[in-house]
PDB file of N, CA and C in Angstrom:
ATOM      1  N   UNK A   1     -14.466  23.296 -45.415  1.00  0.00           N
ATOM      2  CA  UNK A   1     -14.350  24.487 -46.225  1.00  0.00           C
ATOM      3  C   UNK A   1     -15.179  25.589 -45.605  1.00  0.00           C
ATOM      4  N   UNK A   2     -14.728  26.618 -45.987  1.00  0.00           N
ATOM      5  CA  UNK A   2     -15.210  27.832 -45.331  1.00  0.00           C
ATOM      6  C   UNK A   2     -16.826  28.191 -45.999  1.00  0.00           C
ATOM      7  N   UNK A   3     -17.486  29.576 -45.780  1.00  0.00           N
ATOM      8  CA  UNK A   3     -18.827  29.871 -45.651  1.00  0.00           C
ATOM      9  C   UNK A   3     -19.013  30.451 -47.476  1.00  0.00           C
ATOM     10  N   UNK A   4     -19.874  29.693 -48.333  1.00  0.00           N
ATOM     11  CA  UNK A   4     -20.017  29.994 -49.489  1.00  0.00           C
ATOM     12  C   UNK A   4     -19.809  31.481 -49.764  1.00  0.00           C
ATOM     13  N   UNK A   5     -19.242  31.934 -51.099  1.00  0.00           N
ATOM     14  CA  UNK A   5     -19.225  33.397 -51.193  1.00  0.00           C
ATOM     15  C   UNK A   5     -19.919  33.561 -52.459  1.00  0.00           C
ATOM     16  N   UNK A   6     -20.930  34.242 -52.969  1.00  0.00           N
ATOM     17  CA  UNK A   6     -21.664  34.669 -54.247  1.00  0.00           C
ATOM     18  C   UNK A   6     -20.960  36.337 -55.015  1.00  0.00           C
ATOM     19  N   UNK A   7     -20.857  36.369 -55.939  1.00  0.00           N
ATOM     20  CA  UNK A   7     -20.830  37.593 -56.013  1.00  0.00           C
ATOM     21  C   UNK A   7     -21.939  38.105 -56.888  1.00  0.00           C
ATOM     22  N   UNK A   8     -22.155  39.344 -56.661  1.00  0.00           N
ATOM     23  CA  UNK A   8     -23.435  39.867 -57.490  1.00  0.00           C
ATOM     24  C   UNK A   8     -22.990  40.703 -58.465  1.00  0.00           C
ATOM     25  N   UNK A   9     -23.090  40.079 -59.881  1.00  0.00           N
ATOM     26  CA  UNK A   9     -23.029  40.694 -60.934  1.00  0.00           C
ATOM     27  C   UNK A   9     -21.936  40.194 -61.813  1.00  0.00           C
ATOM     28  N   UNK A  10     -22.103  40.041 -62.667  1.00  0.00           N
ATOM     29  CA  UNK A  10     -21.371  38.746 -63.689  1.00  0.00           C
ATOM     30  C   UNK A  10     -21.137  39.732 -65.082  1.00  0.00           C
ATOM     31  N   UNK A  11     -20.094  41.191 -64.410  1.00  0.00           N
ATOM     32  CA  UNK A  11     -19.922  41.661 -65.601  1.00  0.00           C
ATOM     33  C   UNK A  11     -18.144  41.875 -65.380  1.00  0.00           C
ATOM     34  N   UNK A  12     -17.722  42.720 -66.106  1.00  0.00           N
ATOM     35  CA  UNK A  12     -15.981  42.598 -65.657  1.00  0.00           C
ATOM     36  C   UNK A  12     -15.138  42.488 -64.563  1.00  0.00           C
ATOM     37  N   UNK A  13     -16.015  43.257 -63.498  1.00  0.00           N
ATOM     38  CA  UNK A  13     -15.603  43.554 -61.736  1.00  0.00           C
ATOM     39  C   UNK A  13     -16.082  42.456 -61.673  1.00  0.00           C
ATOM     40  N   UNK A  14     -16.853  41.976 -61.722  1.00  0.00           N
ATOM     41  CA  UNK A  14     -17.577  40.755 -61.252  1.00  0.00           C
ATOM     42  C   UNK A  14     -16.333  39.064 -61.710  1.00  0.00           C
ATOM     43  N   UNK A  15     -15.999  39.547 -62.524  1.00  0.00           N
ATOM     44  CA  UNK A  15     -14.860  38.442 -63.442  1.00  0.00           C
ATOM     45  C   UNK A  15     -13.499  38.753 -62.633  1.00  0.00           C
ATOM     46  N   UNK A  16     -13.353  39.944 -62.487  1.00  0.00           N
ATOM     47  CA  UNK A  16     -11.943  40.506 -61.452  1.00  0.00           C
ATOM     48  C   UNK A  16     -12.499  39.961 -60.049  1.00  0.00           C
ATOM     49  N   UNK A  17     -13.415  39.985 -59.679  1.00  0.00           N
ATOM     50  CA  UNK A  17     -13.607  39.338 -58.301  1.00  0.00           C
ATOM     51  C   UNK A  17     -13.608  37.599 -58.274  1.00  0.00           C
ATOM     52  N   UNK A  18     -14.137  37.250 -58.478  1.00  0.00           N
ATOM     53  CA  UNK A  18     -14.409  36.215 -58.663  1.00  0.00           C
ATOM     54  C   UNK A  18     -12.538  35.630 -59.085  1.00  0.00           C
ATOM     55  N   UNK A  19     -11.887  36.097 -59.932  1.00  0.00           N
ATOM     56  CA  UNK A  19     -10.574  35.717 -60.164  1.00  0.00           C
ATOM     57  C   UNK A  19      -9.656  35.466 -58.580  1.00  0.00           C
ATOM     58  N   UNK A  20      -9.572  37.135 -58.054  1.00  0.00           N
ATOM     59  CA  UNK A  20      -9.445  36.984 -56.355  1.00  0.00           C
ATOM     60  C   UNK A  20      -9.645  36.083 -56.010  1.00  0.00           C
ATOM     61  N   UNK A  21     -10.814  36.142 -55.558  1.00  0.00           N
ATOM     62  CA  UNK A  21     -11.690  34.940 -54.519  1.00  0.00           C
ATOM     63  C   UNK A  21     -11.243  33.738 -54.881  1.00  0.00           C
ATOM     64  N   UNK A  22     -10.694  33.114 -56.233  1.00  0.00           N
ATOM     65  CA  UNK A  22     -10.467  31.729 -55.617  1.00  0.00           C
ATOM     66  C   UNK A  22      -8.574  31.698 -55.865  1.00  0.00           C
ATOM     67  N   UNK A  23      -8.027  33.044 -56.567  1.00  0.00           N
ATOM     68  CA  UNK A  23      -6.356  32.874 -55.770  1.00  0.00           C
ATOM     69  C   UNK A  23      -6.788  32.958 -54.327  1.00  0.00           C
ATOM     70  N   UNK A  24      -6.936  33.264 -54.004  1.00  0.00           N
ATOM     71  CA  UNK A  24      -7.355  33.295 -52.522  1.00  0.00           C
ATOM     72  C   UNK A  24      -7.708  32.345 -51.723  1.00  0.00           C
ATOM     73  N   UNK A  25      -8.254  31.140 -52.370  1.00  0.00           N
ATOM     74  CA  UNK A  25      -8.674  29.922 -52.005  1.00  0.00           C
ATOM     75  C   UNK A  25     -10.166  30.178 -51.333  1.00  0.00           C
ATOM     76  N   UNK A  26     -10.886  31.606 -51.763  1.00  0.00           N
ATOM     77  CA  UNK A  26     -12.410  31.658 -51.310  1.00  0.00           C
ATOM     78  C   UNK A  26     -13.289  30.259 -51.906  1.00  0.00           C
ATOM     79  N   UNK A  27     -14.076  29.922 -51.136  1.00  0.00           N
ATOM     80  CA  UNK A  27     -15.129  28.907 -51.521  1.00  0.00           C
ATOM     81  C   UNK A  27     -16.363  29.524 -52.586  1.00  0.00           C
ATOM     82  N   UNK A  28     -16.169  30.187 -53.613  1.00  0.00           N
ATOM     83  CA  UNK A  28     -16.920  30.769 -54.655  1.00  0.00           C
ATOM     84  C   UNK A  28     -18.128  29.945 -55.311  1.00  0.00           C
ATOM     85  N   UNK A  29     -19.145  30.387 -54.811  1.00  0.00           N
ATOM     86  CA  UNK A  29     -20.169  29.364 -54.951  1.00  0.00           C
ATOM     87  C   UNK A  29     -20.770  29.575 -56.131  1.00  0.00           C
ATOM     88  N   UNK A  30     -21.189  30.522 -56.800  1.00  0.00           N
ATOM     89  CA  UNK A  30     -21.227  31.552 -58.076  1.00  0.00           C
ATOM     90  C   UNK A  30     -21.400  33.016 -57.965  1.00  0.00           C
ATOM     91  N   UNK A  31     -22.305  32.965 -59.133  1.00  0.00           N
ATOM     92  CA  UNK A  31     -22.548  34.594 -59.667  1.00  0.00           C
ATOM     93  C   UNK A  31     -24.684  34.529 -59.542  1.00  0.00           C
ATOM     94  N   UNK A  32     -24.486  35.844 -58.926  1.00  0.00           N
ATOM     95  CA  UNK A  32     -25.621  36.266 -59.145  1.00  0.00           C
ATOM     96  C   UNK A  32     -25.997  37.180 -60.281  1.00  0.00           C
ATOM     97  N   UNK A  33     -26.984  37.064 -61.308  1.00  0.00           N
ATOM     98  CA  UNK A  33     -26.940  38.559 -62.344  1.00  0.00           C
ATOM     99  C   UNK A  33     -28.344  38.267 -62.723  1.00  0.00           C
ATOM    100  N   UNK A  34     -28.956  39.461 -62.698  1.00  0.00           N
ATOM    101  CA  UNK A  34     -30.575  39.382 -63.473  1.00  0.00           C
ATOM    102  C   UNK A  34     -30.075  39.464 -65.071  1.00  0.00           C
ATOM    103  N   UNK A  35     -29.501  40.006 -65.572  1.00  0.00           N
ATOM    104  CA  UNK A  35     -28.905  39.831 -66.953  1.00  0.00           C
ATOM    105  C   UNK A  35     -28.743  38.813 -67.867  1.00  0.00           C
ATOM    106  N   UNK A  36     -28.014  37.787 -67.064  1.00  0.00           N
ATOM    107  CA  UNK A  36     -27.251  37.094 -67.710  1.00  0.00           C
ATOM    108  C   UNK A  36     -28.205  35.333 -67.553  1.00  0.00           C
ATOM    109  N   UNK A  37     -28.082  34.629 -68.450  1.00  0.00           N
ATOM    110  CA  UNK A  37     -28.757  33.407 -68.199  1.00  0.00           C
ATOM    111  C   UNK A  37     -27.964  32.375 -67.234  1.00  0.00           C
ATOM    112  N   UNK A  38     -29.165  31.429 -66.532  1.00  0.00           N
ATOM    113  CA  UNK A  38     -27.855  30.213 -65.851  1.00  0.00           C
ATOM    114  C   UNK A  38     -26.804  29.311 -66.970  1.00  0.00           C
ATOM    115  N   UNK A  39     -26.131  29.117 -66.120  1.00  0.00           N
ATOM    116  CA  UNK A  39     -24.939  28.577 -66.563  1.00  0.00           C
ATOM    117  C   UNK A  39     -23.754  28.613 -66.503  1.00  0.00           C
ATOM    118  N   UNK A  40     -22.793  28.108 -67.499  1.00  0.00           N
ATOM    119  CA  UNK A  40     -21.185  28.484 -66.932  1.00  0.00           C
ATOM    120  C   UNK A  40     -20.721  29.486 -67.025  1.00  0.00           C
ATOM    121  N   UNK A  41     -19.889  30.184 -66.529  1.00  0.00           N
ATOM    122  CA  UNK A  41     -19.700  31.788 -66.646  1.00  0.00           C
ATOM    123  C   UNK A  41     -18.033  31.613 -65.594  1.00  0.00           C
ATOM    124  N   UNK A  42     -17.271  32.681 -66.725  1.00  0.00           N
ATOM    125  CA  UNK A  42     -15.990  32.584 -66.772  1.00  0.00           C
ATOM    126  C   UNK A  42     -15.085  31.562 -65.733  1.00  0.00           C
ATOM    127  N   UNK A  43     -15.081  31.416 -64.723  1.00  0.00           N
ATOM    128  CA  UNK A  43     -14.061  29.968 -63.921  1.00  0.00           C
ATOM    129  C   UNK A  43     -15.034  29.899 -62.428  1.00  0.00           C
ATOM    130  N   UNK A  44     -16.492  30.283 -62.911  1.00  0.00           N
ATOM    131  CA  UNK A  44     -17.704  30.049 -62.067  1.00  0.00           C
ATOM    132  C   UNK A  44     -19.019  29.621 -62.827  1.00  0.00           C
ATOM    133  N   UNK A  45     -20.235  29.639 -61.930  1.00  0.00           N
ATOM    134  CA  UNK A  45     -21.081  29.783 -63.205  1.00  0.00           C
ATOM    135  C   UNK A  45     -22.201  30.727 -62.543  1.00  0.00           C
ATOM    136  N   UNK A  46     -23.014  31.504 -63.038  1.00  0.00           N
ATOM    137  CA  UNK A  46     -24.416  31.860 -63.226  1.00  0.00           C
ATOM    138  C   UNK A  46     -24.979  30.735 -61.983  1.00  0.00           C
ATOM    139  N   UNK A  47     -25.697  31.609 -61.393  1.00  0.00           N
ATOM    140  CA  UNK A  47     -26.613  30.700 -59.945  1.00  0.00           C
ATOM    141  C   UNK A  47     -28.306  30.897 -60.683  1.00  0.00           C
ATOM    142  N   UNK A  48     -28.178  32.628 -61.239  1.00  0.00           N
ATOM    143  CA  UNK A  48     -29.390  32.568 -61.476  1.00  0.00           C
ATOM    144  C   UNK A  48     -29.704  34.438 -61.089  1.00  0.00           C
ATOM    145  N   UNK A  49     -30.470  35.101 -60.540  1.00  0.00           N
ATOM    146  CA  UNK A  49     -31.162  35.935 -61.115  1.00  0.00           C
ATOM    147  C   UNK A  49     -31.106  36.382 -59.365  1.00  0.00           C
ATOM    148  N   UNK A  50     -31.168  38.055 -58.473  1.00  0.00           N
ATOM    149  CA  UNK A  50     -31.928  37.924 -57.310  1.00  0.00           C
ATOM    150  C   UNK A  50     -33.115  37.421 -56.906  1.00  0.00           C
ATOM    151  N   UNK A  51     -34.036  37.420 -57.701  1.00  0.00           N
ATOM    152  CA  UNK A  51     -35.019  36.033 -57.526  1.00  0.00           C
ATOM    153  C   UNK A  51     -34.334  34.603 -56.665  1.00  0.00           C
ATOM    154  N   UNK A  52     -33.331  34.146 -57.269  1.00  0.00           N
ATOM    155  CA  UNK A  52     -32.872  33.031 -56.774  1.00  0.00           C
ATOM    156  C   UNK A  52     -32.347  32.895 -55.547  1.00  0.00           C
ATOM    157  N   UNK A  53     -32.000  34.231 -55.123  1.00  0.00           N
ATOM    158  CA  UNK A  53     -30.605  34.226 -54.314  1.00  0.00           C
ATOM    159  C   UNK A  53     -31.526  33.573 -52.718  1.00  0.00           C
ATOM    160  N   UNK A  54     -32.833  33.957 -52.574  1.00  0.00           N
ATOM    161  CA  UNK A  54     -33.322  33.579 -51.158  1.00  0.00           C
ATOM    162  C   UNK A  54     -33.530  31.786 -50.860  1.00  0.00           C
ATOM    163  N   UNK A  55     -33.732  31.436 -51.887  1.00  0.00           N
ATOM    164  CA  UNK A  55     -33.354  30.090 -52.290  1.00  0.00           C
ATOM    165  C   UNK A  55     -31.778  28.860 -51.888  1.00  0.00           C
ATOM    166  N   UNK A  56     -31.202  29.645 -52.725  1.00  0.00           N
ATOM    167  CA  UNK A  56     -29.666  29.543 -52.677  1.00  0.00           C
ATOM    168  C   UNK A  56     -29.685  29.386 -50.871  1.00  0.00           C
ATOM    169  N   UNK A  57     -29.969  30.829 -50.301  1.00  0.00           N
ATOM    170  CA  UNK A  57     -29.228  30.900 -48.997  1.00  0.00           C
ATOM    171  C   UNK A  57     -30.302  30.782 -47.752  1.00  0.00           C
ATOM    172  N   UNK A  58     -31.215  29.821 -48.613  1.00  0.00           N
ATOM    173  CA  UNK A  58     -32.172  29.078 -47.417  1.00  0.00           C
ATOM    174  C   UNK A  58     -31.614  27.764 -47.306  1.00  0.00           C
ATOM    175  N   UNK A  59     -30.341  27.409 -48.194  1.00  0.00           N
ATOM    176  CA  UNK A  59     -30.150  25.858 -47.729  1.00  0.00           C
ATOM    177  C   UNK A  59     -29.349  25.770 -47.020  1.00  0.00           C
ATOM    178  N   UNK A  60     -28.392  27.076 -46.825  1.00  0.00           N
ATOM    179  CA  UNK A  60     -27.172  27.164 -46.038  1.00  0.00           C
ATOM    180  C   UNK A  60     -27.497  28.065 -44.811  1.00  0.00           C
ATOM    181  N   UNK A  61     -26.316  27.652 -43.690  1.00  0.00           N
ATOM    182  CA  UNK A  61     -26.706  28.272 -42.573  1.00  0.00           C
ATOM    183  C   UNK A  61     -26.061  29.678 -42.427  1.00  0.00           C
ATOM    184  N   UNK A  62     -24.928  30.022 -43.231  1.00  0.00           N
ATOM    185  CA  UNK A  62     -24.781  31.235 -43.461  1.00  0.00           C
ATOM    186  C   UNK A  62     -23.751  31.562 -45.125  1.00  0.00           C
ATOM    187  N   UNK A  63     -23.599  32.991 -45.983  1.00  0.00           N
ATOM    188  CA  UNK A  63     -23.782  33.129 -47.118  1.00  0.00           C
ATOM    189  C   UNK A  63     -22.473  34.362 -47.079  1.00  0.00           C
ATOM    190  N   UNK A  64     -21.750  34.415 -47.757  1.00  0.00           N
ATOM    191  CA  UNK A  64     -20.697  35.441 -47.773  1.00  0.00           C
ATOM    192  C   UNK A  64     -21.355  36.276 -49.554  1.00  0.00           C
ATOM    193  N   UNK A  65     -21.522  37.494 -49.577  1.00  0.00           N
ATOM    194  CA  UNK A  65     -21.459  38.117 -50.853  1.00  0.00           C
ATOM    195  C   UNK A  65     -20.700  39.302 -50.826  1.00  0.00           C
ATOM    196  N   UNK A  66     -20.186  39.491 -52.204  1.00  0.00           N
ATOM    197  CA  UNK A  66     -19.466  40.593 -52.444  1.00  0.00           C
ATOM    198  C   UNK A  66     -20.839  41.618 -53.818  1.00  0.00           C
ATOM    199  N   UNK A  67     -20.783  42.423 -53.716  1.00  0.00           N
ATOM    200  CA  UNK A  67     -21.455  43.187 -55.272  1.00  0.00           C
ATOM    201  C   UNK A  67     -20.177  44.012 -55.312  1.00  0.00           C
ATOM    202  N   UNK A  68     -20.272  43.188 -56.957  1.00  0.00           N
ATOM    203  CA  UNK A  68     -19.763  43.700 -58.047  1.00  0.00           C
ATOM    204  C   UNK A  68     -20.332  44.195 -58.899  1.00  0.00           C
ATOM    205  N   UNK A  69     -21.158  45.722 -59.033  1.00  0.00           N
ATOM    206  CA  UNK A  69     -21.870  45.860 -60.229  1.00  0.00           C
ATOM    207  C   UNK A  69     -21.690  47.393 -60.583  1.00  0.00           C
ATOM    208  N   UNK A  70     -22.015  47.615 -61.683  1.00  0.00           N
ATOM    209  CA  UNK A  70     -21.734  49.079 -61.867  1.00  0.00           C
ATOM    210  C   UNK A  70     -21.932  49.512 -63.036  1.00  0.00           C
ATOM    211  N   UNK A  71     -21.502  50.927 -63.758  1.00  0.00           N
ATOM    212  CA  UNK A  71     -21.552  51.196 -64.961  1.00  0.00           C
ATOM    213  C   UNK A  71     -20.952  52.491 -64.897  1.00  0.00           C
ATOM    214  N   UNK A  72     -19.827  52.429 -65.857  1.00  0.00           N
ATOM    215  CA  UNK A  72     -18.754  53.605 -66.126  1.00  0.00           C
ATOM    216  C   UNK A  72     -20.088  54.623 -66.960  1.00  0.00           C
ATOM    217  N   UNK A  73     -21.034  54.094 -67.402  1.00  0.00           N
ATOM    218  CA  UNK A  73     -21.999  55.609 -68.125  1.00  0.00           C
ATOM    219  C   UNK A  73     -22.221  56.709 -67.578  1.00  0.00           C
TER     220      UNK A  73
END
């Protein structure tokens, strides 16, 4: 399988991406969000917080991300 992909931000774009990525057959590893708690999260789950993310992609030898984040305000 191909190189994990995270996306950052676990709000609607973030749910529209993440949908993509696995019609697509991306290897979707989760969601990054300081917001939101770990856990399952819509047909991914919550990894955890940017805190986490250096963690995450110290175990792997390389890390695909997309950001998804924003605000129509």
């Amino acid at each position: 399988m191909g190189c994990p992909l995270i996306i950052i931000g676990a709000g609607g774009h973030g749910a529209e991406i993440a949908a993509y990525a696995l019609d697509m057959g991306l290897p979707l590893a989760g969601v990054i969000d300081d917001g939101k708690p770990k856990g399952a999260w819509q047909m991914s789950h919550i990894i955890g917080g940017m805190n986490d993310l250096p963690a995450f992609c110290q175990r792997r030898s390389e890390v695909h991300f997309l950001t998804a984040f924003g605000s129509n305000d």
